[in-house]
PDB file of N, CA and C in Angstrom:
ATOM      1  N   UNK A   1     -18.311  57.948  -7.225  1.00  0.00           N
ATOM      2  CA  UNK A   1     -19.583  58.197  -7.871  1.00  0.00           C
ATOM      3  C   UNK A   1     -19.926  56.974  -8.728  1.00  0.00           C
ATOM      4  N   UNK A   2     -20.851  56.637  -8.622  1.00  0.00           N
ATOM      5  CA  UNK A   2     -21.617  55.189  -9.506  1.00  0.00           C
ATOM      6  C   UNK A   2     -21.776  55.649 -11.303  1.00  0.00           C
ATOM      7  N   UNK A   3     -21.371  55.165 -11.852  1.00  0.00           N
ATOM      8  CA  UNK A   3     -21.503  55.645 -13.250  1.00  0.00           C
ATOM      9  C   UNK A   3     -22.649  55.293 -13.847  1.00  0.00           C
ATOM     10  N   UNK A   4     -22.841  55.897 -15.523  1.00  0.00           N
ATOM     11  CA  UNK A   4     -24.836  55.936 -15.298  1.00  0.00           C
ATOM     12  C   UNK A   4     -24.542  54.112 -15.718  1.00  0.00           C
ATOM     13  N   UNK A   5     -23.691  53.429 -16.366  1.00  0.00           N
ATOM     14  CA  UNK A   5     -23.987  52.036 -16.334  1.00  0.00           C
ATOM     15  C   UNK A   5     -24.549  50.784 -15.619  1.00  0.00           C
ATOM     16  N   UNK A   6     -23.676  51.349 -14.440  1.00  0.00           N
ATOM     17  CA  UNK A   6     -23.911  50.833 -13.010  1.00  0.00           C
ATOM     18  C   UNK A   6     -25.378  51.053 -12.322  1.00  0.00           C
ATOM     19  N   UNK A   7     -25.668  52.070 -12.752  1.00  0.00           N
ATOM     20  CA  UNK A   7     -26.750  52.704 -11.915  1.00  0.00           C
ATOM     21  C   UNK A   7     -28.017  51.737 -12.990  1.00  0.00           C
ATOM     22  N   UNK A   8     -27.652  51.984 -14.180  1.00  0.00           N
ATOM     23  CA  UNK A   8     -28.636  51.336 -15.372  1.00  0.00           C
ATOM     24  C   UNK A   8     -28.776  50.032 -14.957  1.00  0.00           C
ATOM     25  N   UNK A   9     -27.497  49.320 -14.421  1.00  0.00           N
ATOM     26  CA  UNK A   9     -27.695  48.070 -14.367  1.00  0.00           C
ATOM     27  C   UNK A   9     -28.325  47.547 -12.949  1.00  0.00           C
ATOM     28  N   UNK A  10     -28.327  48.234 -12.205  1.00  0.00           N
ATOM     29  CA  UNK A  10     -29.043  47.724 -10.691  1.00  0.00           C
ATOM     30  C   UNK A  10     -30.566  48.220 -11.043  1.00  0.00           C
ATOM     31  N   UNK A  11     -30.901  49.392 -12.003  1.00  0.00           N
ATOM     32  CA  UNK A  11     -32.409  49.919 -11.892  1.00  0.00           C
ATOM     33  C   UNK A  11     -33.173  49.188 -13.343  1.00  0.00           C
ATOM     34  N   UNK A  12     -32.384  48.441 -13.760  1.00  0.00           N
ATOM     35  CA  UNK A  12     -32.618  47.255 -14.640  1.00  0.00           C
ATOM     36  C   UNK A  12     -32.578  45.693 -14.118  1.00  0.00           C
ATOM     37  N   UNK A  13     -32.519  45.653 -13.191  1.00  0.00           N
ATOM     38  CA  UNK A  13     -32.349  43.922 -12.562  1.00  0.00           C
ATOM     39  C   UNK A  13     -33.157  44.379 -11.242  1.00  0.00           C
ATOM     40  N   UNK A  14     -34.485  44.806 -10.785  1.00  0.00           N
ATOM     41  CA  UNK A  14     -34.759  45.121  -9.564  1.00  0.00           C
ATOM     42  C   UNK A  14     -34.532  43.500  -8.707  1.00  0.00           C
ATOM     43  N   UNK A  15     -35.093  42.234  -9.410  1.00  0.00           N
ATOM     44  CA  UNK A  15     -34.460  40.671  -8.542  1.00  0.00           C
ATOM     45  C   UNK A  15     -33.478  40.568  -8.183  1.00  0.00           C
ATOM     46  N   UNK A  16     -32.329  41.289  -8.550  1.00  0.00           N
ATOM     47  CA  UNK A  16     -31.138  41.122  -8.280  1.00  0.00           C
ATOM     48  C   UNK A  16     -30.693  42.269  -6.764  1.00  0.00           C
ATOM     49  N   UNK A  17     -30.999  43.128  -6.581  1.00  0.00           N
ATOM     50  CA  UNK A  17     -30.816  44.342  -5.628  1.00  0.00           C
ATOM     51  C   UNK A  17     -31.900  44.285  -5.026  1.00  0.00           C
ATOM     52  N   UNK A  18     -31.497  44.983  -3.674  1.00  0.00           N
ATOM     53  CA  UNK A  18     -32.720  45.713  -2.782  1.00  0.00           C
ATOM     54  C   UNK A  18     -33.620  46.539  -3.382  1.00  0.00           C
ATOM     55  N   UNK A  19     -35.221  46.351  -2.985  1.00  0.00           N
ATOM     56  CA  UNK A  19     -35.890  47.540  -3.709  1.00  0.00           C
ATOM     57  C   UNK A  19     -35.683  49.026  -3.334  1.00  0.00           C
ATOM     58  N   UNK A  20     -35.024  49.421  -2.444  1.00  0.00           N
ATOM     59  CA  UNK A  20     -34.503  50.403  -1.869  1.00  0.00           C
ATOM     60  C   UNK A  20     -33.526  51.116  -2.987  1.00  0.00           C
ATOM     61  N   UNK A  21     -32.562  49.949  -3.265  1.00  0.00           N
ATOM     62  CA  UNK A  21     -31.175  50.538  -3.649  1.00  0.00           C
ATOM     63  C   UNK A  21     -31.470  50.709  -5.636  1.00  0.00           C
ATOM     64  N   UNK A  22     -32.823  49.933  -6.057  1.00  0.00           N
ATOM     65  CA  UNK A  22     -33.116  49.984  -7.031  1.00  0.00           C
ATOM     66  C   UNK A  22     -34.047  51.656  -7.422  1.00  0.00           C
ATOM     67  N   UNK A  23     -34.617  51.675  -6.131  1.00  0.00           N
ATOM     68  CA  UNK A  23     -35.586  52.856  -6.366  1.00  0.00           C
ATOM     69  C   UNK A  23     -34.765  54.191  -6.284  1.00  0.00           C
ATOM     70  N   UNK A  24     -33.157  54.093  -5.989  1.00  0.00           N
ATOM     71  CA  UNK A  24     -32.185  54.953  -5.444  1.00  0.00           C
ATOM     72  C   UNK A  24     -32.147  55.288  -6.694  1.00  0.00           C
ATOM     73  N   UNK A  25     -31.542  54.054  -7.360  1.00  0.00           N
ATOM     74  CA  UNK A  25     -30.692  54.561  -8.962  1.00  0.00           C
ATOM     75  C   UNK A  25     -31.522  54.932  -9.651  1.00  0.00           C
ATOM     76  N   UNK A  26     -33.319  54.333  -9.408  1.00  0.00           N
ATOM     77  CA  UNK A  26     -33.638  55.413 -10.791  1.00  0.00           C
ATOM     78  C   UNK A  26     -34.343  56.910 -10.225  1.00  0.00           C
ATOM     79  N   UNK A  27     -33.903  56.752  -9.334  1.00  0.00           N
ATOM     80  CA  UNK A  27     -34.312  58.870  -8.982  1.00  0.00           C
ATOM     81  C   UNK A  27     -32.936  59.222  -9.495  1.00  0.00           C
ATOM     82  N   UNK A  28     -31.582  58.819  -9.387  1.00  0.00           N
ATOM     83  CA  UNK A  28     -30.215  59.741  -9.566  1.00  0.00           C
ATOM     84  C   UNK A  28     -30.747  59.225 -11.419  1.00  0.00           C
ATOM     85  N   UNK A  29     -30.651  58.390 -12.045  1.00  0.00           N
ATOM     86  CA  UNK A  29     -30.976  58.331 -12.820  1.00  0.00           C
ATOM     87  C   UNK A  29     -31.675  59.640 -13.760  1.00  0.00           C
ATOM     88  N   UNK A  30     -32.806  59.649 -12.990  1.00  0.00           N
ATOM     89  CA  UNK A  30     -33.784  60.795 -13.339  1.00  0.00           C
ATOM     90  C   UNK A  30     -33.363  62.210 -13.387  1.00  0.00           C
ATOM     91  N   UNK A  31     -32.442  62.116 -12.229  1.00  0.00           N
ATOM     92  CA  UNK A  31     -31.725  63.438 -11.353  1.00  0.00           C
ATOM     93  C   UNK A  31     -31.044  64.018 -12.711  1.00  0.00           C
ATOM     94  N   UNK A  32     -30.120  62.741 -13.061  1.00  0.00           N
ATOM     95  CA  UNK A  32     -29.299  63.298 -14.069  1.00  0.00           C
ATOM     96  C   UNK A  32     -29.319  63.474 -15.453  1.00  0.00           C
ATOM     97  N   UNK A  33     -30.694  63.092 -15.695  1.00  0.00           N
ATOM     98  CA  UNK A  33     -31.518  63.203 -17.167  1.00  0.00           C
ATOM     99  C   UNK A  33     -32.121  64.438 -17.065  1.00  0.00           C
ATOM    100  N   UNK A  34     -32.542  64.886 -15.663  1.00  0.00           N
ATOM    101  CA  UNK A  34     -33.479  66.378 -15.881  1.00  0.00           C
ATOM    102  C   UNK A  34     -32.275  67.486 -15.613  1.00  0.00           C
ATOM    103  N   UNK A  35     -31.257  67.561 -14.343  1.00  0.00           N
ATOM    104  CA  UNK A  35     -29.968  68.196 -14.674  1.00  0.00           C
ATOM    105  C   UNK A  35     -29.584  68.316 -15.340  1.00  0.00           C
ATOM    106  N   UNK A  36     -29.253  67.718 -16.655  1.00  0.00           N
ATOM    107  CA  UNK A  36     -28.114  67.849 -17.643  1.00  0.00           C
ATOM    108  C   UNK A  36     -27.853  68.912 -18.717  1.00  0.00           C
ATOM    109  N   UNK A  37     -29.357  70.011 -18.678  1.00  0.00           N
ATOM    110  CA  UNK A  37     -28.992  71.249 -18.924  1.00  0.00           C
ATOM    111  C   UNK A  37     -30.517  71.713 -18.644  1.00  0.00           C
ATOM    112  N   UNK A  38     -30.071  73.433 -18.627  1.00  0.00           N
ATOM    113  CA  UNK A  38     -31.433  73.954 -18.030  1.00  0.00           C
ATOM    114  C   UNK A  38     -32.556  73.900 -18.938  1.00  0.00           C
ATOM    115  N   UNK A  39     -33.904  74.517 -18.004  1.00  0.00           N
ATOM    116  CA  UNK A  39     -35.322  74.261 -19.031  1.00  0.00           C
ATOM    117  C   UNK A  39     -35.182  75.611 -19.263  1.00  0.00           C
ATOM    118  N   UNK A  40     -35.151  76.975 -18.490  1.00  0.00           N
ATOM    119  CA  UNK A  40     -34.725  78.119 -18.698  1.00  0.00           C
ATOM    120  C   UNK A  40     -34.312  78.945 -17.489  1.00  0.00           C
ATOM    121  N   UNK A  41     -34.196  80.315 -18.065  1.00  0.00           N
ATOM    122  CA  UNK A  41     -33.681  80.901 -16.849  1.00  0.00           C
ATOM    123  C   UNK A  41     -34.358  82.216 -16.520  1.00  0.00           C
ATOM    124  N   UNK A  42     -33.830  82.797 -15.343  1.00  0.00           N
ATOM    125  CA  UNK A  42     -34.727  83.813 -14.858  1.00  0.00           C
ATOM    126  C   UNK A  42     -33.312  85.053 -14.834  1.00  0.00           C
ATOM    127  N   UNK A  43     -33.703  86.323 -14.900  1.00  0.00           N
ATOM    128  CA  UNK A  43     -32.688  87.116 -14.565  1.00  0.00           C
ATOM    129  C   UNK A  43     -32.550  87.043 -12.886  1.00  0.00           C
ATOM    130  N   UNK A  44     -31.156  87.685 -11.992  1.00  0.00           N
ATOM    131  CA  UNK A  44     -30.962  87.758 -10.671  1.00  0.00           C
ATOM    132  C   UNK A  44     -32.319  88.761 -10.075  1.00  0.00           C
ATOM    133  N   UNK A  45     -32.769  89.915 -11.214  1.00  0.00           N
ATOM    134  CA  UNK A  45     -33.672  90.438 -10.165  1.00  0.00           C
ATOM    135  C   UNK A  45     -35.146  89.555 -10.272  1.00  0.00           C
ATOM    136  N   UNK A  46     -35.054  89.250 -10.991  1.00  0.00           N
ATOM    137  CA  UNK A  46     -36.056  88.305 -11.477  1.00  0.00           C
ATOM    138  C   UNK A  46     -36.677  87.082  -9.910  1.00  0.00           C
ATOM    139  N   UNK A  47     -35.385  86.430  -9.454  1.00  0.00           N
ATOM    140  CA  UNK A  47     -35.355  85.483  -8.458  1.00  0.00           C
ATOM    141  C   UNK A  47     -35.496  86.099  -7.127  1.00  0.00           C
ATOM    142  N   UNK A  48     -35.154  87.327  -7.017  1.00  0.00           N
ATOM    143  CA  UNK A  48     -35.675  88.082  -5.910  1.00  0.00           C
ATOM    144  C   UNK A  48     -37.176  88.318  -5.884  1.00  0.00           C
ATOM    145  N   UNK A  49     -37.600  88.764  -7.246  1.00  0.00           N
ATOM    146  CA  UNK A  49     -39.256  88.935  -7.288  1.00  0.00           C
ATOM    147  C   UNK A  49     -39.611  87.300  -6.578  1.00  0.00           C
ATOM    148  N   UNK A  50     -39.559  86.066  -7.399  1.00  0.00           N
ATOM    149  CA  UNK A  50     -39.930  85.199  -6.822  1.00  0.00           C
ATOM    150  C   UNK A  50     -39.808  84.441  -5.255  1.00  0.00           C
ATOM    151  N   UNK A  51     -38.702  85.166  -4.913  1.00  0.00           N
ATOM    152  CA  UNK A  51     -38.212  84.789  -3.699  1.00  0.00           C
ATOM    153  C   UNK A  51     -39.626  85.449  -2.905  1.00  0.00           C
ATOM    154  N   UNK A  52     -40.001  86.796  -3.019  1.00  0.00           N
ATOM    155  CA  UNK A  52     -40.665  87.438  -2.781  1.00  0.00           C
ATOM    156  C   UNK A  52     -42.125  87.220  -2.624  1.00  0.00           C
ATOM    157  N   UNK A  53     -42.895  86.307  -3.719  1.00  0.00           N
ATOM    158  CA  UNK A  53     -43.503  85.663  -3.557  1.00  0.00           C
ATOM    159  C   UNK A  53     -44.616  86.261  -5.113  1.00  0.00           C
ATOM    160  N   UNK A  54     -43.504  86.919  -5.851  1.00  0.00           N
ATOM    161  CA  UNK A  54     -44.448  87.749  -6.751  1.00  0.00           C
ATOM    162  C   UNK A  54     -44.103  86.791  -8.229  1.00  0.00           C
ATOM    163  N   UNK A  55     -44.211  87.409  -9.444  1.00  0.00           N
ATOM    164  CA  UNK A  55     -44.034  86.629 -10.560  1.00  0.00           C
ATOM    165  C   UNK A  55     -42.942  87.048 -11.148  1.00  0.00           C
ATOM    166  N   UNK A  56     -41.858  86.516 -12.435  1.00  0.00           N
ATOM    167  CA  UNK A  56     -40.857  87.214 -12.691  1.00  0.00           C
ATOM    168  C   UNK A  56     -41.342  86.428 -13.973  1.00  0.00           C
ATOM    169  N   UNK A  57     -40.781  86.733 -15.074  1.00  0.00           N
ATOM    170  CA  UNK A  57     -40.421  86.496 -16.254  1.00  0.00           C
ATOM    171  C   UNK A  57     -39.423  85.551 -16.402  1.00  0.00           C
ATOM    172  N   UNK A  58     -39.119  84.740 -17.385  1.00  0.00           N
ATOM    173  CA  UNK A  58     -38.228  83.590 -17.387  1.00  0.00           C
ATOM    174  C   UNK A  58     -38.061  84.024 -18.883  1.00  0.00           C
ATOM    175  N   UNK A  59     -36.932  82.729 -19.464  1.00  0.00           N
ATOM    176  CA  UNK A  59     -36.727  83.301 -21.093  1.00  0.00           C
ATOM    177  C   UNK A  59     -36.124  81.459 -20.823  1.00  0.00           C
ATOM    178  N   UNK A  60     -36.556  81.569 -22.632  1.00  0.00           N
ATOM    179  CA  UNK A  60     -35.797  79.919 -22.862  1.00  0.00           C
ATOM    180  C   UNK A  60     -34.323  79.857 -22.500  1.00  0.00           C
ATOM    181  N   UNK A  61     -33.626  78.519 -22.199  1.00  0.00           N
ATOM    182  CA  UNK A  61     -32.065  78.682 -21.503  1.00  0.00           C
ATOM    183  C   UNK A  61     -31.205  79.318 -23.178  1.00  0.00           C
ATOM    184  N   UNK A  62     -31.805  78.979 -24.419  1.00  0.00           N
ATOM    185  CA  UNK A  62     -31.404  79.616 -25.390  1.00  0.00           C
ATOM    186  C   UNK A  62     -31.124  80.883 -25.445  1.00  0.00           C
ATOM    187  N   UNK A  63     -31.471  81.909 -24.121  1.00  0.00           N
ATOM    188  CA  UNK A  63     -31.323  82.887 -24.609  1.00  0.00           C
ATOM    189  C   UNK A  63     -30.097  83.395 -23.265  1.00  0.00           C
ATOM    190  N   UNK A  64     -30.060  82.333 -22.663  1.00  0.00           N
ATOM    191  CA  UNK A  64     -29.558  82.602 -21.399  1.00  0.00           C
ATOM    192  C   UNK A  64     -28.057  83.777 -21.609  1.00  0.00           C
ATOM    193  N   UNK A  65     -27.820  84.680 -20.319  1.00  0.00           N
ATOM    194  CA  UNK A  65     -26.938  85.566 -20.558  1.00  0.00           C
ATOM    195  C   UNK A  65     -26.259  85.623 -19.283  1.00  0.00           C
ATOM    196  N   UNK A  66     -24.631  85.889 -18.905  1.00  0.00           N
ATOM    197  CA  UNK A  66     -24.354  85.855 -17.704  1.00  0.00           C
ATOM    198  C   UNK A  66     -24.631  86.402 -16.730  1.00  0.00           C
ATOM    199  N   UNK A  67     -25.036  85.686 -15.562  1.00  0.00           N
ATOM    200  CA  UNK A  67     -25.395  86.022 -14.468  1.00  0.00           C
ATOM    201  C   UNK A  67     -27.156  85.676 -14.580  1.00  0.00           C
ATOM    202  N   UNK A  68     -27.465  84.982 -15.639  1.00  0.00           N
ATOM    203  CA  UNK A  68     -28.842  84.713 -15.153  1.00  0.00           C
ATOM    204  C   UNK A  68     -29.018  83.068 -14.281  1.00  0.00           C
ATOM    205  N   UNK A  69     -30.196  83.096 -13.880  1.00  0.00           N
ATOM    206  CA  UNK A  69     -30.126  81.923 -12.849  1.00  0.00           C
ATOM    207  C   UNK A  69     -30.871  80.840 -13.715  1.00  0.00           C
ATOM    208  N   UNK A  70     -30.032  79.829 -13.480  1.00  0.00           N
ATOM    209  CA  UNK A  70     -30.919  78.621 -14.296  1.00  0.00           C
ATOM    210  C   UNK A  70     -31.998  77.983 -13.549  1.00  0.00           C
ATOM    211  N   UNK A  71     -33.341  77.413 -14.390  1.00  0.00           N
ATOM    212  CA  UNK A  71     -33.668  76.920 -14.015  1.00  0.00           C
ATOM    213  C   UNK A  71     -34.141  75.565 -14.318  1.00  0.00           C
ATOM    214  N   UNK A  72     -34.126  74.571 -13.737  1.00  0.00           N
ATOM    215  CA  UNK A  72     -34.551  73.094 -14.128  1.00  0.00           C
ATOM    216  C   UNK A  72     -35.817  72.412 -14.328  1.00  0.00           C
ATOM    217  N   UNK A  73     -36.251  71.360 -14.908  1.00  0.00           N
ATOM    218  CA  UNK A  73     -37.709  71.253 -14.719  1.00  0.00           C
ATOM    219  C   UNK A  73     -37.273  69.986 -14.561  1.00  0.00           C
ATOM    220  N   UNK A  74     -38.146  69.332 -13.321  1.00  0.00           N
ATOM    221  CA  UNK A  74     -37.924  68.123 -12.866  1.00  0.00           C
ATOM    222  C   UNK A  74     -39.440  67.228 -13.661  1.00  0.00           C
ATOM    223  N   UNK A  75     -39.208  65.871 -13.875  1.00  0.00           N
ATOM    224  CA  UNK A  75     -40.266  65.274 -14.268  1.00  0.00           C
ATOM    225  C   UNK A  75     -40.885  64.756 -13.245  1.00  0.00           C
ATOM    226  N   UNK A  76     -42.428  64.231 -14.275  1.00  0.00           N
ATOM    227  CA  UNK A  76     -43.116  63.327 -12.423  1.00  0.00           C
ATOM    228  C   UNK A  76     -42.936  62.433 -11.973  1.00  0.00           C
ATOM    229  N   UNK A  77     -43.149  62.637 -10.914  1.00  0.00           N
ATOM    230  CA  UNK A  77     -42.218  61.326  -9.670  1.00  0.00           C
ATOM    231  C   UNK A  77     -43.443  59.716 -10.569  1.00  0.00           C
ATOM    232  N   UNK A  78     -42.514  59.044 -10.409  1.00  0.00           N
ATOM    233  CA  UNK A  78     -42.666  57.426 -10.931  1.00  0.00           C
ATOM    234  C   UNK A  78     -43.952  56.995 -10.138  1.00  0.00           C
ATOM    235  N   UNK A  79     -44.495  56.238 -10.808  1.00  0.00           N
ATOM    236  CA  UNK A  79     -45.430  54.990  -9.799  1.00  0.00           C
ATOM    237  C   UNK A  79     -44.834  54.793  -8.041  1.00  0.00           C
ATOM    238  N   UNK A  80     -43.360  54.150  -8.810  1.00  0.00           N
ATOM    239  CA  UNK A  80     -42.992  53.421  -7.498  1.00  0.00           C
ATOM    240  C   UNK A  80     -42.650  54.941  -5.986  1.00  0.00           C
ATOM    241  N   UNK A  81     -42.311  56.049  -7.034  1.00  0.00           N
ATOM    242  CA  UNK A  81     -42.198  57.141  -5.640  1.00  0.00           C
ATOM    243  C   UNK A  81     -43.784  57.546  -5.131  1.00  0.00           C
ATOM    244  N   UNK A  82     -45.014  56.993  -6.003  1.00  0.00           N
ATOM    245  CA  UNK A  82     -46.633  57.858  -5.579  1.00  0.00           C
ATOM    246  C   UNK A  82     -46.507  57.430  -4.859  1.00  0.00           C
ATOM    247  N   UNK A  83     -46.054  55.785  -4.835  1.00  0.00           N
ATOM    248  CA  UNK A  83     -46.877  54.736  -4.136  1.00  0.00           C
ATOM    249  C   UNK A  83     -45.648  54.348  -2.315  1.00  0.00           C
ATOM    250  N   UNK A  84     -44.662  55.185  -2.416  1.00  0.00           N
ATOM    251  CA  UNK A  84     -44.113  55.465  -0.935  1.00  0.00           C
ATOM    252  C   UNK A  84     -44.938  55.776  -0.042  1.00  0.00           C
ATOM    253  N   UNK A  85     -44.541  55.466   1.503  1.00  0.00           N
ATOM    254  CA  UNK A  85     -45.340  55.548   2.555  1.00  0.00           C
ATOM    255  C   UNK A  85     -45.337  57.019   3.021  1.00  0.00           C
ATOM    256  N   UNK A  86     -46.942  57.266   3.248  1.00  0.00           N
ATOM    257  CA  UNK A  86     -46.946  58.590   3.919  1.00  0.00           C
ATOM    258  C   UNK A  86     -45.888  59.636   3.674  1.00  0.00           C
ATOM    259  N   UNK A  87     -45.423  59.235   4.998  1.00  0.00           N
ATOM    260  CA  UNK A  87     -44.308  59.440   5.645  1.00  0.00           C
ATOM    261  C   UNK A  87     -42.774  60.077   4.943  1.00  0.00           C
ATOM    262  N   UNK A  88     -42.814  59.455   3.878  1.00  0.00           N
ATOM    263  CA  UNK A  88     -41.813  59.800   3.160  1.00  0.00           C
ATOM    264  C   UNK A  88     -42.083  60.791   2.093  1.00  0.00           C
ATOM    265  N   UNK A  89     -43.475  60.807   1.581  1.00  0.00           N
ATOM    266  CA  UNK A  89     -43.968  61.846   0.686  1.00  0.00           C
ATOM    267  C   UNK A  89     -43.850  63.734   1.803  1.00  0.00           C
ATOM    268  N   UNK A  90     -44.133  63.497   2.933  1.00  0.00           N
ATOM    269  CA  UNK A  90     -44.534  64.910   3.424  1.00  0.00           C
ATOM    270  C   UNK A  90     -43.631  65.833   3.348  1.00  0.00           C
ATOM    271  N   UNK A  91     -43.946  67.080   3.205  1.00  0.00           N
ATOM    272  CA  UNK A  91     -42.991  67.944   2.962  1.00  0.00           C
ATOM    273  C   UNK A  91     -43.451  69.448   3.967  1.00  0.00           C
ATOM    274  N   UNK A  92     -42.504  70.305   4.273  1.00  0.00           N
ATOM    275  CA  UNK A  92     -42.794  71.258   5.023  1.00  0.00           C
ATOM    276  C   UNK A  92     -43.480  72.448   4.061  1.00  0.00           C
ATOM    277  N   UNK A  93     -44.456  72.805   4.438  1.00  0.00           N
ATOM    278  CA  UNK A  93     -45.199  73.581   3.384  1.00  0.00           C
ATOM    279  C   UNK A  93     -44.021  75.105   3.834  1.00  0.00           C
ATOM    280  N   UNK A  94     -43.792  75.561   2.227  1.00  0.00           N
ATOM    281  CA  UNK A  94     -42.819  77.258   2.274  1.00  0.00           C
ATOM    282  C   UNK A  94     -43.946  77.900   2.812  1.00  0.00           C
ATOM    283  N   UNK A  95     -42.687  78.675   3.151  1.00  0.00           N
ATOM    284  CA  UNK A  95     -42.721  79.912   4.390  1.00  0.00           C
ATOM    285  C   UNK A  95     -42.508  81.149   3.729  1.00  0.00           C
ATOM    286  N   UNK A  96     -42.767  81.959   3.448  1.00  0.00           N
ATOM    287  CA  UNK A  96     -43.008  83.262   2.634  1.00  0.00           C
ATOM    288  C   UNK A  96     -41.621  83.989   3.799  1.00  0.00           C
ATOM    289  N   UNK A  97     -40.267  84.655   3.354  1.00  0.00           N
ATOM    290  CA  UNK A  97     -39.283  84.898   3.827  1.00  0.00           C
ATOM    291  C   UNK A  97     -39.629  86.121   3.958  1.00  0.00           C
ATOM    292  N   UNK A  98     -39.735  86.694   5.369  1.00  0.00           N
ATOM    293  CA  UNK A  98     -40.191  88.343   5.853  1.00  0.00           C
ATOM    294  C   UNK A  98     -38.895  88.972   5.156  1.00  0.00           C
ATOM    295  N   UNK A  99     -39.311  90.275   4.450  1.00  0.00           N
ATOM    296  CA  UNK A  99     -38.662  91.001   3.665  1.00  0.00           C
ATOM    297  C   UNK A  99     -37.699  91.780   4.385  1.00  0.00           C
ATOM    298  N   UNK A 100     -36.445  91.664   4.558  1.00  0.00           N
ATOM    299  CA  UNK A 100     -35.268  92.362   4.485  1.00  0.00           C
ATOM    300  C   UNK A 100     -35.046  93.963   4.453  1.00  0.00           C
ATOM    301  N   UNK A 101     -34.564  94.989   5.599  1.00  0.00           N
ATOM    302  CA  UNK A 101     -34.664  95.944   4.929  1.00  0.00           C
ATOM    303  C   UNK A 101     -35.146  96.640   6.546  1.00  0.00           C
TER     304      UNK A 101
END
């Protein structure tokens, strides 16, 4: 695993590295600034409602209790990820999961 120094130091010298391998470290970068603890959480029946396609209630991770599901809040993607080709932005639009049962 690349440590965050390493990673600091290639997404700090982009002249020095590929722009590829620069644009790598600062998404894990990012990855591991918005990972590093939750924004809040939802209860288990809670994530079924949403799975579902309905609304659930969330609570700050302050209040979090076992067995609830965390959840993360990712920040917005950089200049350099808007400005990727097409191609690499597209995503498969969700699919609403036929209900079980």
């Amino acid at each position: 695993m690349l440590s965050e120094d390493r990673l600091s130091h290639i997404a700090g010298h982009p002249d020095s590295h590929d722009a590829e391998a620069v644009a790598m470290a600062q998404e894990i970068l990012q990855l591991r600034r918005t990972l590093g603890a939750p924004w809040a959480v939802v209860q288990p029946l809670g994530e079924l409602y949403v799975e579902d396609g309905n609304a659930a209630m969330i609570w700050p991770a302050s209040l979090a209790e076992r067995g609830d599901v965390c959840l993360y809040r990712l920040e917005k993607p950089s200049p350099a990820a808007e400005a990727a080709p097409p191609a690499a932005k597209q995503r498969g639009r969700r699919k609403k999961m036929p209900a079980q049962g």
